[in-house]
C-alpha atoms as a PDB file:
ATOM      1  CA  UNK A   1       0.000   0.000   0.000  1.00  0.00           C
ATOM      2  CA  UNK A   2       1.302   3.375  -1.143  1.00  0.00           C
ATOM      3  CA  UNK A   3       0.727   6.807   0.839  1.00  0.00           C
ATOM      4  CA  UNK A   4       0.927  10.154  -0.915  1.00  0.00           C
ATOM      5  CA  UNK A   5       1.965  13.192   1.640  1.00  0.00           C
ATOM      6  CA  UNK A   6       1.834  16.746   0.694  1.00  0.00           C
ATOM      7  CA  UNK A   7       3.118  20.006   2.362  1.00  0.00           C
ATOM      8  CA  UNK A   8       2.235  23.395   0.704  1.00  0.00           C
ATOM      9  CA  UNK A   9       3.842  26.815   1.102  1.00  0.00           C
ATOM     10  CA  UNK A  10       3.979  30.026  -1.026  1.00  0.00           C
ATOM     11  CA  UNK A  11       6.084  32.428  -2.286  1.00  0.00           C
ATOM     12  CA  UNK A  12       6.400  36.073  -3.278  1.00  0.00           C
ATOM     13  CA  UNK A  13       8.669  36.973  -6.231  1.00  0.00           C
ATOM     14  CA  UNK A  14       8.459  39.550  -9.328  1.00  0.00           C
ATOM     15  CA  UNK A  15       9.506  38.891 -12.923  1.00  0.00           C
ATOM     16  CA  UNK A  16       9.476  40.111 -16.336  1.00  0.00           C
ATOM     17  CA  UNK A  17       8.030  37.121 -19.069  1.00  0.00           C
ATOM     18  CA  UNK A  18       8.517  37.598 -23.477  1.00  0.00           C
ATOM     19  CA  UNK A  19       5.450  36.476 -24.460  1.00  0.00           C
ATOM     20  CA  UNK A  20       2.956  37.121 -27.481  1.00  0.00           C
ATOM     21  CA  UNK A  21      -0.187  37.491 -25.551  1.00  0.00           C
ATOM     22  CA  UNK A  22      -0.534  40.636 -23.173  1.00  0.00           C
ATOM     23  CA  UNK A  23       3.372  41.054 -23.987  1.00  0.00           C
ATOM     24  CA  UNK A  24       3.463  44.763 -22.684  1.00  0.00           C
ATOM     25  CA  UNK A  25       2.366  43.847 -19.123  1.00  0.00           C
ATOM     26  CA  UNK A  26       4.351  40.681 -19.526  1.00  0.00           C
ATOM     27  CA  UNK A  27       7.456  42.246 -20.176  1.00  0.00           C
ATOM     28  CA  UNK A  28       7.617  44.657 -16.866  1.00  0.00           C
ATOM     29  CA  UNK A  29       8.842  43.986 -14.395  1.00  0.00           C
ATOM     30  CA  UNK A  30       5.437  42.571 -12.071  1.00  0.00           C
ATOM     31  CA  UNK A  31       5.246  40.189  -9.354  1.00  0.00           C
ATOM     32  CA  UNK A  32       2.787  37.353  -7.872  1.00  0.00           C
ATOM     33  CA  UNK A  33       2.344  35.534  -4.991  1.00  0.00           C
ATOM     34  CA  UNK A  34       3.012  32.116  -6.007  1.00  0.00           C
ATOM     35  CA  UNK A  35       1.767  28.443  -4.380  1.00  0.00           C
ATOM     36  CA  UNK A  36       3.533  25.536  -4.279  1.00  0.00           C
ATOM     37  CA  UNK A  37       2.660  21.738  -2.723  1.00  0.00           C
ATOM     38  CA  UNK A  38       5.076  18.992  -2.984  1.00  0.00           C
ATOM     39  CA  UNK A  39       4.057  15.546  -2.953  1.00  0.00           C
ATOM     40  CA  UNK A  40       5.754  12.510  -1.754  1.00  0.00           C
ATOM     41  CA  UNK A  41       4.991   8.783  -2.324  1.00  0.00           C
ATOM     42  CA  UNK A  42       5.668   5.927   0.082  1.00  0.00           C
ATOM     43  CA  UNK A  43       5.178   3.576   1.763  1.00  0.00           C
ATOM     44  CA  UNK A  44       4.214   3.799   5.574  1.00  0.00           C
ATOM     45  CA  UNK A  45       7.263   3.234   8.277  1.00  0.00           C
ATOM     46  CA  UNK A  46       5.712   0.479  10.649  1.00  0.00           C
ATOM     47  CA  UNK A  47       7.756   2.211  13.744  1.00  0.00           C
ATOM     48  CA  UNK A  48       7.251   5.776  12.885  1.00  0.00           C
ATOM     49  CA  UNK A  49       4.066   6.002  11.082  1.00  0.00           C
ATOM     50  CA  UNK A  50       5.045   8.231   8.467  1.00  0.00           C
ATOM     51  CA  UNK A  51       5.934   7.697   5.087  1.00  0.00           C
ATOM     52  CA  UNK A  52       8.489  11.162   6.109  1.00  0.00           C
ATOM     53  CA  UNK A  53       8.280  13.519   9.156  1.00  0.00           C
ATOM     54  CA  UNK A  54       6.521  16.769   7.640  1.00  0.00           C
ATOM     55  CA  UNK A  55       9.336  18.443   9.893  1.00  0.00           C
ATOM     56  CA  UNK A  56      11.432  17.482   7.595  1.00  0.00           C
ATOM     57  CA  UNK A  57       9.658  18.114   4.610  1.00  0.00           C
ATOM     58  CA  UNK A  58       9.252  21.693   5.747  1.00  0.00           C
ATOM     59  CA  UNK A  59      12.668  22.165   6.753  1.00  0.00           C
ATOM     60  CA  UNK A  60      13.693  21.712   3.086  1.00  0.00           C
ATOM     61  CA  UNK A  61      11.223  23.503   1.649  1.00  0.00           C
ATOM     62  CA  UNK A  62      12.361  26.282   3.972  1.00  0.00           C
ATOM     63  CA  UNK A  63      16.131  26.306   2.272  1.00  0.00           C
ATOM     64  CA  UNK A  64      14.357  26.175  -0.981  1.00  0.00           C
ATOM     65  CA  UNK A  65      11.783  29.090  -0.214  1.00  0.00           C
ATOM     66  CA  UNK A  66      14.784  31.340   0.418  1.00  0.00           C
ATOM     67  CA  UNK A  67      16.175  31.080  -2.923  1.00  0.00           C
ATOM     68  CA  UNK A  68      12.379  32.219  -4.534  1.00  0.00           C
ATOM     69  CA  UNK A  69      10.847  34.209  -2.106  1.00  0.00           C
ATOM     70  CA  UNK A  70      11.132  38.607  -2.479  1.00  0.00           C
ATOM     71  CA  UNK A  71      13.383  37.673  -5.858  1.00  0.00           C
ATOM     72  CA  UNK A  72      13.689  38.527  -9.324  1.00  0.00           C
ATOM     73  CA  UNK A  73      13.058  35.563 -10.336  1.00  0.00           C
ATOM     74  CA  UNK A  74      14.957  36.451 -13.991  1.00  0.00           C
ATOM     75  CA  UNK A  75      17.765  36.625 -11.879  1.00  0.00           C
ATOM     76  CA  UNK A  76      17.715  33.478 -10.016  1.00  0.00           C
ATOM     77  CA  UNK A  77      20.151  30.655 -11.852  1.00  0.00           C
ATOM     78  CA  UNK A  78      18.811  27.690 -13.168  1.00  0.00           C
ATOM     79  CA  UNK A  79      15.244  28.582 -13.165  1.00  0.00           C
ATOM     80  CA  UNK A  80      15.117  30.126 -16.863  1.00  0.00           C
ATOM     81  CA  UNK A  81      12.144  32.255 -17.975  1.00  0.00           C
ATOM     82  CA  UNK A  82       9.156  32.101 -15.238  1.00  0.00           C
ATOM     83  CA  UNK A  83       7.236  30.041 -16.313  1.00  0.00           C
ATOM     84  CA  UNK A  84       4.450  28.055 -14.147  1.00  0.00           C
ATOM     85  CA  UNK A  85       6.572  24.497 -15.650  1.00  0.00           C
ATOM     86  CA  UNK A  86      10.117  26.150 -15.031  1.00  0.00           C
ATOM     87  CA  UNK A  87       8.903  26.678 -11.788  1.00  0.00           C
ATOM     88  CA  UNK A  88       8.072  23.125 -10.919  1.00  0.00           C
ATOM     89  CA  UNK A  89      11.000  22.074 -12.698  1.00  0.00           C
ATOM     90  CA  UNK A  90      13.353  23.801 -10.781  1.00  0.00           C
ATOM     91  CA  UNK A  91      11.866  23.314  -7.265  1.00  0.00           C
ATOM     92  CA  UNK A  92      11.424  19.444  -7.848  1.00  0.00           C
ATOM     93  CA  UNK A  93      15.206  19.701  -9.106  1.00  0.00           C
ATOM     94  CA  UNK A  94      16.055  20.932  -5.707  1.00  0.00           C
ATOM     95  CA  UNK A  95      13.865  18.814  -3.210  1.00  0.00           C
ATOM     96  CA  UNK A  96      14.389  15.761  -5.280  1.00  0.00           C
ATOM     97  CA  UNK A  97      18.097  15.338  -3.945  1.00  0.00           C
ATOM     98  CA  UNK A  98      17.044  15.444  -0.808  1.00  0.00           C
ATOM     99  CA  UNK A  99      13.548  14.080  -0.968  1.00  0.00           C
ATOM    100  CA  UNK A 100      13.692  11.565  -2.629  1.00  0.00           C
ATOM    101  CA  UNK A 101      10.536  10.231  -2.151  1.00  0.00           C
ATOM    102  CA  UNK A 102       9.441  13.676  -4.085  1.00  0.00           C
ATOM    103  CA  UNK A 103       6.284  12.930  -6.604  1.00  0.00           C
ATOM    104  CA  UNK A 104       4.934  15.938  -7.836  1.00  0.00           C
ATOM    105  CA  UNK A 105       5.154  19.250  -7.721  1.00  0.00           C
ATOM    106  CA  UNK A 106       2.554  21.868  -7.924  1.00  0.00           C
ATOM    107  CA  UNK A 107       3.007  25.367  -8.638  1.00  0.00           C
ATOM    108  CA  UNK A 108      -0.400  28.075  -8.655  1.00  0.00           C
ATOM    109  CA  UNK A 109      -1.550  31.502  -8.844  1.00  0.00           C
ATOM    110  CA  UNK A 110      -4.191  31.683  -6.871  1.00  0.00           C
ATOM    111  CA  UNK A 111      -5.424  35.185  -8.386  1.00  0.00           C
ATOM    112  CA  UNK A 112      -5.848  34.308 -11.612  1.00  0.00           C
ATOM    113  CA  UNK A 113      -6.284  30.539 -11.646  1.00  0.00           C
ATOM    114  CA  UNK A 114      -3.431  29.633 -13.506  1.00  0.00           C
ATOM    115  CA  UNK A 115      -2.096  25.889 -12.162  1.00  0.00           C
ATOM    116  CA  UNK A 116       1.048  23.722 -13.835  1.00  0.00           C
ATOM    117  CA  UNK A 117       1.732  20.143 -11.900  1.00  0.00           C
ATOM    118  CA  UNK A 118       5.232  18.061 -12.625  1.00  0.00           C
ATOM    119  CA  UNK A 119       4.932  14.642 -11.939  1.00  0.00           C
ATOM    120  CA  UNK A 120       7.485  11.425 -12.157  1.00  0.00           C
END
């Protein structure tokens, strides 16, 4: 039997985007708050209970966070333009290392409605 365990947590960054649609708002410089939820698959520990202490999970996330959160996010290496996918791309590249029980990845603007999910 196979557990799924999720921990969510948000972000605030700006950025500037090159795209065809709305291209002049796109291409200030604008920010978002951003929402994120990682997943991890598992299987239950018989002594602990868990499939990974949330703890954990959040501590990581934490170190992560910092590298996103009150950036330019044009300026932050390895992400590439910021996109919804390059988002989830680059924060399941850096949890997967260390979680490796890491799933999915969700990424969301809550104002607007806009959603992108990365999965294994």
């Amino acid at each position: 039997m196979s557990y799924t365990i999720s921990q969510k947590f948000f972000f605030d960054a700006a950025h500037t985007l090159k795209r065809e649609i709305e291209a002049d708002s796109s291409r200030r410089v604008h920010g978002h708050t951003y929402n994120a939820e990682v997943f991890l698959r598992g299987q239950r520990d018989p002594d602990s209970g868990m499939v990974m202490d949330l703890g954990l999970v959040r501590l990581e996330i934490e170190q992560l966070r910092q590298l996103l959160d009150h950036h330019l996010l044009d300026d932050v290496a390895g992400l590439g333009p910021a996109t919804l996918e390059n988002l989830c791309r680059f924060i399941a590249g850096k949890l997967q290392p260390r979680l490796p029980a890491l799933s999915s990845v969700r990424v969301w603007r809550e104002s607007v409605g806009d959603s992108c999910m990365w999965s294994l």
